[in-house]
N, C-alpha and C. Protein backbone atom coordinates (compact mmCIF):
# COMPACT_ATOMS: atom_id res chain seq x y z
N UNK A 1 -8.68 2.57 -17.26
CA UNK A 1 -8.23 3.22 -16.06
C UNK A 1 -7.89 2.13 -15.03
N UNK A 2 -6.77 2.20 -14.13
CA UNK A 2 -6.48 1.28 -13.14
C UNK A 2 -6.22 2.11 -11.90
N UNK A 3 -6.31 1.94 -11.04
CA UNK A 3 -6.35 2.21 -9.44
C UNK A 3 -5.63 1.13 -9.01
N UNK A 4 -4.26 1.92 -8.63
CA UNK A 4 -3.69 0.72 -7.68
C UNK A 4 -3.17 1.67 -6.45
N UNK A 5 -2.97 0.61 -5.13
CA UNK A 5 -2.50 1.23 -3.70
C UNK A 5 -1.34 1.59 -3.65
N UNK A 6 -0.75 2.90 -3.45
CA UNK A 6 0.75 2.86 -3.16
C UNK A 6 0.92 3.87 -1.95
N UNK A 7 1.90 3.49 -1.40
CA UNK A 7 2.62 4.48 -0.21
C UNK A 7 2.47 5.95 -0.90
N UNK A 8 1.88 6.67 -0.19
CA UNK A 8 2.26 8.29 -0.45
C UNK A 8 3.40 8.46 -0.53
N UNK A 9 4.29 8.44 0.51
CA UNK A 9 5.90 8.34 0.29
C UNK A 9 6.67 8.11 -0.87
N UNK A 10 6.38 6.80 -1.63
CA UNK A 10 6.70 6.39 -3.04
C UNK A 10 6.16 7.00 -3.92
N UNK A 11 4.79 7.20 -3.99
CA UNK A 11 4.44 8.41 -4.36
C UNK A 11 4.95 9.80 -4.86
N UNK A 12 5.34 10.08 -3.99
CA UNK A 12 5.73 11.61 -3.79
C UNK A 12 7.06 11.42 -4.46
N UNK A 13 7.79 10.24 -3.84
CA UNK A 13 9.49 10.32 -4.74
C UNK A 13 8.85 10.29 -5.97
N UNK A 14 8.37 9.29 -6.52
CA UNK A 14 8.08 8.63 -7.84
C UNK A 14 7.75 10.21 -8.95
N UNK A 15 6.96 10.94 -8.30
CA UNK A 15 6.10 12.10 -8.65
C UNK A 15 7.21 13.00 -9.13
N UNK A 16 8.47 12.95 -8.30
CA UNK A 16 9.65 14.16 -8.34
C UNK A 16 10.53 13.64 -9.40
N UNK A 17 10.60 12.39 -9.46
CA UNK A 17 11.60 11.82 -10.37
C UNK A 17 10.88 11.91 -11.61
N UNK A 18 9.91 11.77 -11.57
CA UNK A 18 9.19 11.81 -13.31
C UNK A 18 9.09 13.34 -13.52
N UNK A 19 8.98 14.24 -12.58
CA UNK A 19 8.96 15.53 -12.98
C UNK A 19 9.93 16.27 -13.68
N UNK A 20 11.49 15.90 -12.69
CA UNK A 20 12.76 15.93 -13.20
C UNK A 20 13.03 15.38 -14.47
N UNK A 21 12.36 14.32 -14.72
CA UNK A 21 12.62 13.95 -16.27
C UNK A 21 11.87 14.94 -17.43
N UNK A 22 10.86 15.34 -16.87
CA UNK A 22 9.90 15.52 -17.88
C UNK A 22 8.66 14.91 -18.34
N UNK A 23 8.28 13.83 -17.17
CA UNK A 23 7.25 12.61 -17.75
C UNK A 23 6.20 13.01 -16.72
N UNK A 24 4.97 12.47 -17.04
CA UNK A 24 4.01 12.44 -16.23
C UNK A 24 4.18 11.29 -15.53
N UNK A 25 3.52 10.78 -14.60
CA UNK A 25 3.61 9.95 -13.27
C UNK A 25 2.94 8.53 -14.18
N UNK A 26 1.92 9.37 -14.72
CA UNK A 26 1.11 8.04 -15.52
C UNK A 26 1.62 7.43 -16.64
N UNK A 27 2.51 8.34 -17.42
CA UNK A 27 3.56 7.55 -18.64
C UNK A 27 4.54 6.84 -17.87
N UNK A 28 5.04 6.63 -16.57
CA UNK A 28 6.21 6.11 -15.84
C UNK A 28 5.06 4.52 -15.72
N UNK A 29 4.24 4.67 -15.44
CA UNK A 29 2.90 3.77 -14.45
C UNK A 29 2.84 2.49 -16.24
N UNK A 30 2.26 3.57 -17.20
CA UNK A 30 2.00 2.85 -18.09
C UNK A 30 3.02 1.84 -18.71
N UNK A 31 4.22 2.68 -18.55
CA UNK A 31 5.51 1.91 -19.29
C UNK A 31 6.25 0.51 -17.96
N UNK A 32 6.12 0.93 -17.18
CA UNK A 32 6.17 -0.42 -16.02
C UNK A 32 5.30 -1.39 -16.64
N UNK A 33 3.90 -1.20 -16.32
CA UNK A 33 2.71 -1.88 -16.97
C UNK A 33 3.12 -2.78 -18.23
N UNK A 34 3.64 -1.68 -19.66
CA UNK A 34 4.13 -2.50 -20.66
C UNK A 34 5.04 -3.22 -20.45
N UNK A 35 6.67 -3.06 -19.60
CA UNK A 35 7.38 -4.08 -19.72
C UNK A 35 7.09 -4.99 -18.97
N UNK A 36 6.13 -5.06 -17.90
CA UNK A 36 6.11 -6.33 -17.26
C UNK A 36 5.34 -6.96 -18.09
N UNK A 37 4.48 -6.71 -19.00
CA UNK A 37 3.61 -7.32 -20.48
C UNK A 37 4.22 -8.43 -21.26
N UNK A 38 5.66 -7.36 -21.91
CA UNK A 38 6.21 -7.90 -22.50
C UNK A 38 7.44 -8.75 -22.17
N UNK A 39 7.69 -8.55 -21.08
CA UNK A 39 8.49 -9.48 -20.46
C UNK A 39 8.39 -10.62 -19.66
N UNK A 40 7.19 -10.27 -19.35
CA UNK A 40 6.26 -11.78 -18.63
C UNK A 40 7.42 -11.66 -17.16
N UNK A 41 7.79 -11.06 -16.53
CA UNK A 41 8.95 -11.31 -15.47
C UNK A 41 8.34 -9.93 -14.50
N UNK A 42 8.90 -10.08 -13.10
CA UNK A 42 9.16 -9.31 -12.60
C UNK A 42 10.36 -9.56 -11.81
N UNK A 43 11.48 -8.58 -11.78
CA UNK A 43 12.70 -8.61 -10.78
C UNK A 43 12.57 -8.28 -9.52
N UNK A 44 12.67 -8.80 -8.83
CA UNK A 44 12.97 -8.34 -7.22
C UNK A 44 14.12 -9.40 -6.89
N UNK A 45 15.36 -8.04 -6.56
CA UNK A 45 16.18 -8.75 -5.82
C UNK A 45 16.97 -7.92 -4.32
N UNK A 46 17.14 -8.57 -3.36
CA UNK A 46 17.37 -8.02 -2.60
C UNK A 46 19.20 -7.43 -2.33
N UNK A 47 18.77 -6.24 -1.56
CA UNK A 47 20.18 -5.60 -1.97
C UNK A 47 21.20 -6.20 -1.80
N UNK A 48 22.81 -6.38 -2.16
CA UNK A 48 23.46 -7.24 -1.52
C UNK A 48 24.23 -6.78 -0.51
N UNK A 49 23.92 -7.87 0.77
CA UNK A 49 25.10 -6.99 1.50
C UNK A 49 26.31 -8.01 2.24
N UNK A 50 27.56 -7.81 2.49
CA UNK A 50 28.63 -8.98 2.57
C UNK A 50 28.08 -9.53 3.82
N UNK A 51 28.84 -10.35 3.68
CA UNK A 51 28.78 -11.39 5.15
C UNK A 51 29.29 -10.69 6.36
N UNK A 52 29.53 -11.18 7.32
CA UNK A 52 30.20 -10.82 8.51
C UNK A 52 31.62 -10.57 8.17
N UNK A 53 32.31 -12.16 7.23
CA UNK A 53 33.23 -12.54 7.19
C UNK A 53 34.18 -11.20 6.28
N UNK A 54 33.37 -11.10 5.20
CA UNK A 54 33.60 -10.03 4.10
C UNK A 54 33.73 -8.46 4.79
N UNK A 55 33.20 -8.36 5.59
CA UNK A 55 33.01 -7.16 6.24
C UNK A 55 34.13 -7.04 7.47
N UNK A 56 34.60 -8.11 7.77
CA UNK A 56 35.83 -8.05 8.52
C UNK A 56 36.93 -7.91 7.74
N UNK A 57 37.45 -8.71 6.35
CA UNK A 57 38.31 -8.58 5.52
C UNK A 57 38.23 -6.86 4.89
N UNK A 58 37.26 -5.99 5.23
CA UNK A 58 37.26 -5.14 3.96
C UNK A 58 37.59 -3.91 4.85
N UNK A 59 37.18 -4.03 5.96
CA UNK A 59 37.85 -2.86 7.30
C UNK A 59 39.56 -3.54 7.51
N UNK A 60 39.43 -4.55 7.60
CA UNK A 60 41.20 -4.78 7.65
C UNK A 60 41.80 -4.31 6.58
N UNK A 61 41.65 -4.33 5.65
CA UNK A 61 41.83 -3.97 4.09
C UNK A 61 42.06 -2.50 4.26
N UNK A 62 41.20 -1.70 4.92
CA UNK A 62 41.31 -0.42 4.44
C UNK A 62 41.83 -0.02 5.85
N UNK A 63 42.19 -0.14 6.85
CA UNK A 63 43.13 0.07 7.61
C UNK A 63 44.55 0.10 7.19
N UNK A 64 44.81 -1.40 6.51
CA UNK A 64 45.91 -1.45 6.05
C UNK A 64 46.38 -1.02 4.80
N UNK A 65 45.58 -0.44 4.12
CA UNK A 65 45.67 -0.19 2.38
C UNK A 65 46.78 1.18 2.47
N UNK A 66 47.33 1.83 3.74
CA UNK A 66 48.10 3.15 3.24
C UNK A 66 49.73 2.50 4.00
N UNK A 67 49.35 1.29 4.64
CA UNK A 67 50.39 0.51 4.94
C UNK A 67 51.82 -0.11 4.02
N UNK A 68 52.79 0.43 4.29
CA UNK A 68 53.84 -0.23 2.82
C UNK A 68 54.23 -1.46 3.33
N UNK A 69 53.68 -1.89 4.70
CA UNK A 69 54.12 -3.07 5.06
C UNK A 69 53.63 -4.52 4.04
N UNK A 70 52.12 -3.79 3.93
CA UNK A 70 51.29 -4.68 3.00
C UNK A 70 51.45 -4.64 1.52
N UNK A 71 52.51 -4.20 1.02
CA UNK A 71 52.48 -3.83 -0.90
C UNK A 71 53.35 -5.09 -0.88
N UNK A 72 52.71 -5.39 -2.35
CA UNK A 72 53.82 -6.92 -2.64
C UNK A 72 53.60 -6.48 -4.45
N UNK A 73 54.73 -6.31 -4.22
CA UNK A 73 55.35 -6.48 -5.80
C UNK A 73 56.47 -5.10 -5.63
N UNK A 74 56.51 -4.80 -6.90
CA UNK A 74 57.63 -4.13 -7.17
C UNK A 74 57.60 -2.42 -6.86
N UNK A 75 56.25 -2.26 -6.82
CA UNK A 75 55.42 -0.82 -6.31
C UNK A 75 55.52 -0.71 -5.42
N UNK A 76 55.78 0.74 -4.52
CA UNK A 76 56.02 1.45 -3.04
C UNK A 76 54.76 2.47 -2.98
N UNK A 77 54.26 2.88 -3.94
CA UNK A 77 53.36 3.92 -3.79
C UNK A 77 51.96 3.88 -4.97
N UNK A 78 50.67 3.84 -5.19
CA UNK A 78 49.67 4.30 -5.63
C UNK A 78 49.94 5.15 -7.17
N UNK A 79 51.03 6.10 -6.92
CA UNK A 79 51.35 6.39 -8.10
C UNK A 79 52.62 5.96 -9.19
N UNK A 80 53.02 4.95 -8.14
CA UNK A 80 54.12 4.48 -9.07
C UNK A 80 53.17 3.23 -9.88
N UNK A 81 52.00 2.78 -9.26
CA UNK A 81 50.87 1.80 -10.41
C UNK A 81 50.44 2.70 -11.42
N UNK A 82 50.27 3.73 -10.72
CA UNK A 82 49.11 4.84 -11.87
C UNK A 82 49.90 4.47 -13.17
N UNK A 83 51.23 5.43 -12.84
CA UNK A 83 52.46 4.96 -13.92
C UNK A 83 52.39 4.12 -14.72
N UNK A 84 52.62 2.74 -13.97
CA UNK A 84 53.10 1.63 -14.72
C UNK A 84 51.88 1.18 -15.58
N UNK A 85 50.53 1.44 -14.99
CA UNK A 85 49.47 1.27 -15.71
C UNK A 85 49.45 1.84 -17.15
N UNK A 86 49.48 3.29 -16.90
CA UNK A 86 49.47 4.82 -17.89
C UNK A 86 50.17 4.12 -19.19
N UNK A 87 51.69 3.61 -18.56
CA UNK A 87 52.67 3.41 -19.40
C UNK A 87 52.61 2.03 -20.64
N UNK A 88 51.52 1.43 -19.53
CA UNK A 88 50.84 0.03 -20.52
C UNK A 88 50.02 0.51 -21.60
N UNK A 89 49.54 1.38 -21.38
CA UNK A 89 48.32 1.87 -21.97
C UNK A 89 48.96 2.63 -23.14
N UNK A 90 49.70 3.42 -22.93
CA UNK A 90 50.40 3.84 -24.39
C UNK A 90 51.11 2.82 -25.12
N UNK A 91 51.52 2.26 -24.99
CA UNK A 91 52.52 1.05 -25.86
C UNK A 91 51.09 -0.10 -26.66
N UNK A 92 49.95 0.20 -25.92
CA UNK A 92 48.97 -0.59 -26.82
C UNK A 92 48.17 0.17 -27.79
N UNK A 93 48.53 1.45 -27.93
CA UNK A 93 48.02 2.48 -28.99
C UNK A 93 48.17 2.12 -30.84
């Protein structure tokens, strides 16, 4: 038997998600337990989130993305790629 501390909060999700599956809380508990066993590792990584810089390029981006000022190549419209895509895609059948 092990006793460990956790947030009620996590808890309570943890509790709903194993329910939805079908698992008990303690087969979710045990199988963590085993792969950190057998894997000798634990992951923690933190979420990613862009830079300032990235986050300025990606609102300019989507301001301008319905813009035809900004299309470069031979395409005017979203579905004239769909197309040309579609059309690649059959000829490699």
């Amino acid at each position: 038997m092990v006793h460990v501390k956790v947030r009620t909060k996590t808890k309570r999700d943890a509790q709903k998600v194993a329910k939805r599956l079908g698992v008990s809380l303690s087969l979710v508990a045990e199988r963590a337990f085993r792969d950190f066993a057998l894997d000798k590792q634990l992951m923690i990584e933190e979420p990613l989130k862009p830079t300032p810089y990235l986050e300025k390029i990606l609102r300019e981006a989507k301001k301008n993305r319905d813009n035809p000022k900004f299309w470069s190549g031979p395409f005017t419209s979203a579905d004239e790629i769909e197309r040309h895509l579609r059309g690649l895609m059959k000829g490699k059948k």
